[in-house]
C-alpha atoms as a PDB file:
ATOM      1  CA  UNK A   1     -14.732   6.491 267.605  1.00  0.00           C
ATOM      2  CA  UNK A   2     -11.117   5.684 269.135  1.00  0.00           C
ATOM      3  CA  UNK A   3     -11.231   6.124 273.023  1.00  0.00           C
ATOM      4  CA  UNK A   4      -7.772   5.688 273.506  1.00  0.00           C
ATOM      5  CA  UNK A   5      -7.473   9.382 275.047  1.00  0.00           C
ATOM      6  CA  UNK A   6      -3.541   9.871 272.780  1.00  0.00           C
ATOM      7  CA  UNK A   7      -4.817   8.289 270.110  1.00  0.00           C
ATOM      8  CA  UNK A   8      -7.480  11.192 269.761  1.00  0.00           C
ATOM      9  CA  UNK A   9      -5.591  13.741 270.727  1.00  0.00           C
ATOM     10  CA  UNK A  10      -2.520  13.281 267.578  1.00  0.00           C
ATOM     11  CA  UNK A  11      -5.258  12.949 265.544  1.00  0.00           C
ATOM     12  CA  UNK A  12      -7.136  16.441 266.529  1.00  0.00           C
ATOM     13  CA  UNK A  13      -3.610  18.343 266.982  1.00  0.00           C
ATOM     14  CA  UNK A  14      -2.981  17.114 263.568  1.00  0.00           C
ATOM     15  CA  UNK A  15      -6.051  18.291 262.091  1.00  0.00           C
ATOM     16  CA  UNK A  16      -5.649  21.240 263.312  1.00  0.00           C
ATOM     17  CA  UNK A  17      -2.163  21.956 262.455  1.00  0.00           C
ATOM     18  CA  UNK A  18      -2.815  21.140 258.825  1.00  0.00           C
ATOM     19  CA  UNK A  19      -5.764  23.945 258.741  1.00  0.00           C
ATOM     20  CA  UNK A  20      -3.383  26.217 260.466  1.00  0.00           C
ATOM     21  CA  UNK A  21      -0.337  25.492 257.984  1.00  0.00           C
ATOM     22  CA  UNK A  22      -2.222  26.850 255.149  1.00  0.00           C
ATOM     23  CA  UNK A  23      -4.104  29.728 256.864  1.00  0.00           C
ATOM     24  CA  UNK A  24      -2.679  33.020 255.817  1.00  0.00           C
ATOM     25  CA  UNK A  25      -2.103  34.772 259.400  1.00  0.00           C
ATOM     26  CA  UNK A  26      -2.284  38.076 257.678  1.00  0.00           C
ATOM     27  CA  UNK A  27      -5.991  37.512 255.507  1.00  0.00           C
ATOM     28  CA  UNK A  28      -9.061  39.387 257.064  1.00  0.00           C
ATOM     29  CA  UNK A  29     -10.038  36.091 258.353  1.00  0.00           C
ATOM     30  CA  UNK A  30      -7.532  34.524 259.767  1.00  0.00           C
ATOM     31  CA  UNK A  31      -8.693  35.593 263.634  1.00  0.00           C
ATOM     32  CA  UNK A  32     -11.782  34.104 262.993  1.00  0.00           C
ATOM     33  CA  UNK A  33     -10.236  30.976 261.218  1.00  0.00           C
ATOM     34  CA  UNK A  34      -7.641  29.865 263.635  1.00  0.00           C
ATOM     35  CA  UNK A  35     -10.285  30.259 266.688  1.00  0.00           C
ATOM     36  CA  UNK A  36     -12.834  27.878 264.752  1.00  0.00           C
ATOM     37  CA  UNK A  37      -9.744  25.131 264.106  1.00  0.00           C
ATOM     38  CA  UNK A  38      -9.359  25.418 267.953  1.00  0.00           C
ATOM     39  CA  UNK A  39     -12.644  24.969 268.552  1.00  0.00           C
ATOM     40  CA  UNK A  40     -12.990  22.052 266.506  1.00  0.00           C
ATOM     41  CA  UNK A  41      -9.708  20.401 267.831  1.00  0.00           C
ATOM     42  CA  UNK A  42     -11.530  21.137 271.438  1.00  0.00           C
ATOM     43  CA  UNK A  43     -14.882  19.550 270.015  1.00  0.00           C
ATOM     44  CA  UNK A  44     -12.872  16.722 268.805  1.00  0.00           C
ATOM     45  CA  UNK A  45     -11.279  15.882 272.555  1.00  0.00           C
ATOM     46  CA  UNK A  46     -13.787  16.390 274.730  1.00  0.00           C
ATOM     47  CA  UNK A  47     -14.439  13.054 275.298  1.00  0.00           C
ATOM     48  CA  UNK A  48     -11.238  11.876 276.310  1.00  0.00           C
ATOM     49  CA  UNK A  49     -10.152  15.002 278.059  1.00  0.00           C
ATOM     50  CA  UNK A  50     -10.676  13.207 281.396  1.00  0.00           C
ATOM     51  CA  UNK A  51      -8.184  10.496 280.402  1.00  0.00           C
ATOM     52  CA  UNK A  52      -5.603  13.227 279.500  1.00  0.00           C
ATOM     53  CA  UNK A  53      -6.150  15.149 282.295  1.00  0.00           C
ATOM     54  CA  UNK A  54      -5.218  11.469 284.263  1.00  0.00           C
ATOM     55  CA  UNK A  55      -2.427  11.207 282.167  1.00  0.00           C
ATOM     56  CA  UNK A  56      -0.989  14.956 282.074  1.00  0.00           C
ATOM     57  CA  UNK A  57      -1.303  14.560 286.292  1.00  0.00           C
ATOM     58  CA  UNK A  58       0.735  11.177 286.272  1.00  0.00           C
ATOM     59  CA  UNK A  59       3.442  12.789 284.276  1.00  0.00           C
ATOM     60  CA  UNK A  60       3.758  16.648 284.731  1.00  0.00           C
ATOM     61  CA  UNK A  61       7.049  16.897 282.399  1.00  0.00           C
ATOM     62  CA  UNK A  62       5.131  14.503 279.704  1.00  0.00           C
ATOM     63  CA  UNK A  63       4.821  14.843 276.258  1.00  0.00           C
ATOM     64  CA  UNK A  64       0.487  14.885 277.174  1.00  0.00           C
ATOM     65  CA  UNK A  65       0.993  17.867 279.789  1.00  0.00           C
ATOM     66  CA  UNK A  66       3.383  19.603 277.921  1.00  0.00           C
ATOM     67  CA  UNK A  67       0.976  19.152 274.393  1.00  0.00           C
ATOM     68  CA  UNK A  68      -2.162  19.846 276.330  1.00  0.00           C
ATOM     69  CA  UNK A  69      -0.428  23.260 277.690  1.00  0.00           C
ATOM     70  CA  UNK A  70       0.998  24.661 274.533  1.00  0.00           C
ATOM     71  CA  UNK A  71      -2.504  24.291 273.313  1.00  0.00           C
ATOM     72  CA  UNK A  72      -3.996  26.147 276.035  1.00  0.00           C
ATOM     73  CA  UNK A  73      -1.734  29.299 275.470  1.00  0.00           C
ATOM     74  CA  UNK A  74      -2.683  28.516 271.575  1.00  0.00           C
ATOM     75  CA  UNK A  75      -6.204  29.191 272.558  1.00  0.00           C
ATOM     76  CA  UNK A  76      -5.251  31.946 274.595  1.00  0.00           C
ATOM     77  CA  UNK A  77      -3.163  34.000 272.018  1.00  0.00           C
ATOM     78  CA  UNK A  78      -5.742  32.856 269.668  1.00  0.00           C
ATOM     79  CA  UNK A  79      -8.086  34.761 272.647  1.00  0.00           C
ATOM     80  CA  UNK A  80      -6.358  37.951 272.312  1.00  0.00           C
ATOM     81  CA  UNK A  81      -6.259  38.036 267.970  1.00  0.00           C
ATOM     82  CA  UNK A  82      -1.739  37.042 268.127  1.00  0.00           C
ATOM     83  CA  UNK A  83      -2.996  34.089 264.519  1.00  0.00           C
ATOM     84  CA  UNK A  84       0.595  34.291 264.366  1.00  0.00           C
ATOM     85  CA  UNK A  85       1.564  32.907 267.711  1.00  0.00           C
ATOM     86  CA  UNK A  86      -1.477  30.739 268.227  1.00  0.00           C
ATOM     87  CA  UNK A  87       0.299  29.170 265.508  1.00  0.00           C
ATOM     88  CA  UNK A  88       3.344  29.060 266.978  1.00  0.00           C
ATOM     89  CA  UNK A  89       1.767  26.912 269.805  1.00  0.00           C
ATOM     90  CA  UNK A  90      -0.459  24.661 268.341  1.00  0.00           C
ATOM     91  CA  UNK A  91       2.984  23.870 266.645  1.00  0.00           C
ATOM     92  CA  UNK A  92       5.028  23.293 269.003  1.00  0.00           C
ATOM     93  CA  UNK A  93       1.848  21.200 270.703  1.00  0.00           C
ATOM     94  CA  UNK A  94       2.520  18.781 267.789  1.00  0.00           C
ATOM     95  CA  UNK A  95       5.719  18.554 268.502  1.00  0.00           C
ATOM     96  CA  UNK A  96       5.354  17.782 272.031  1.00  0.00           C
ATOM     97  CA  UNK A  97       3.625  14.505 270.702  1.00  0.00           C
ATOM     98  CA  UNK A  98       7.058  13.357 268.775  1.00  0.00           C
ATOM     99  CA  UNK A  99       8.494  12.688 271.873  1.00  0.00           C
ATOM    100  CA  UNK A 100       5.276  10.186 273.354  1.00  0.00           C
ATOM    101  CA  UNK A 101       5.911   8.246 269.907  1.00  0.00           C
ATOM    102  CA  UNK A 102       9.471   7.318 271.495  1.00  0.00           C
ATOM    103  CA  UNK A 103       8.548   7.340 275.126  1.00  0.00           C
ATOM    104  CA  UNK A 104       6.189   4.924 274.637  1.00  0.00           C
ATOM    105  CA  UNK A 105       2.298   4.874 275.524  1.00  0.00           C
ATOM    106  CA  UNK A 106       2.059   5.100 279.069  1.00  0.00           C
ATOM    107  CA  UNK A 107       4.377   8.005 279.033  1.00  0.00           C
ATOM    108  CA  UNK A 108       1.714  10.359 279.263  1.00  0.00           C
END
């Protein structure tokens, strides 16, 4: 397993982006759907979450902080049933990333 702490994170925002591109936000399931691909992007960053923490704290404006907080209100509209806006987030979460690929990899 990788245990550079960004390296993990593209790859579980990107997993989880590609489930929620092709979930249907108005199917029976989709509630139930988008809160397991959360859950498994969560699973999948546990063990670096310390070293983004450290990294979201060294750079508040950062492309980490600003990623790791649009997918904490993704888990929280996820939380209260919006599939549509979790989306949203978890969206622009991955876009949030774009800009570490150009700041470099201490940019946090």
């Amino acid at each position: 397993m990788d245990d550079d702490p960004v390296a993990v994170l593209r790859v579980a925002v990107d997993c989880a982006v590609q489930a929620v591109l092709r979930l249907d936000p108005r199917h029976a399931d989709a509630r139930q759907e988008i809160t397991r691909v959360l859950a498994g992007y969560a699973a999948a960053v546990a063990p670096v979450r310390e070293g983004l923490r450290e990294l979201a704290d060294r750079t508040p404006n950062g492309p980490v902080s600003a990623a790791l907080g649009f997918l904490r209100d993704a888990d929280d509209q996820a939380a209260a049933g919006d599939v549509q806006a979790a989306r949203v987030f978890l969206l622009a979460g991955r876009t949030a990333l774009f800009r570490l690929a150009r700041a470099g990899p201490d940019a946090g």
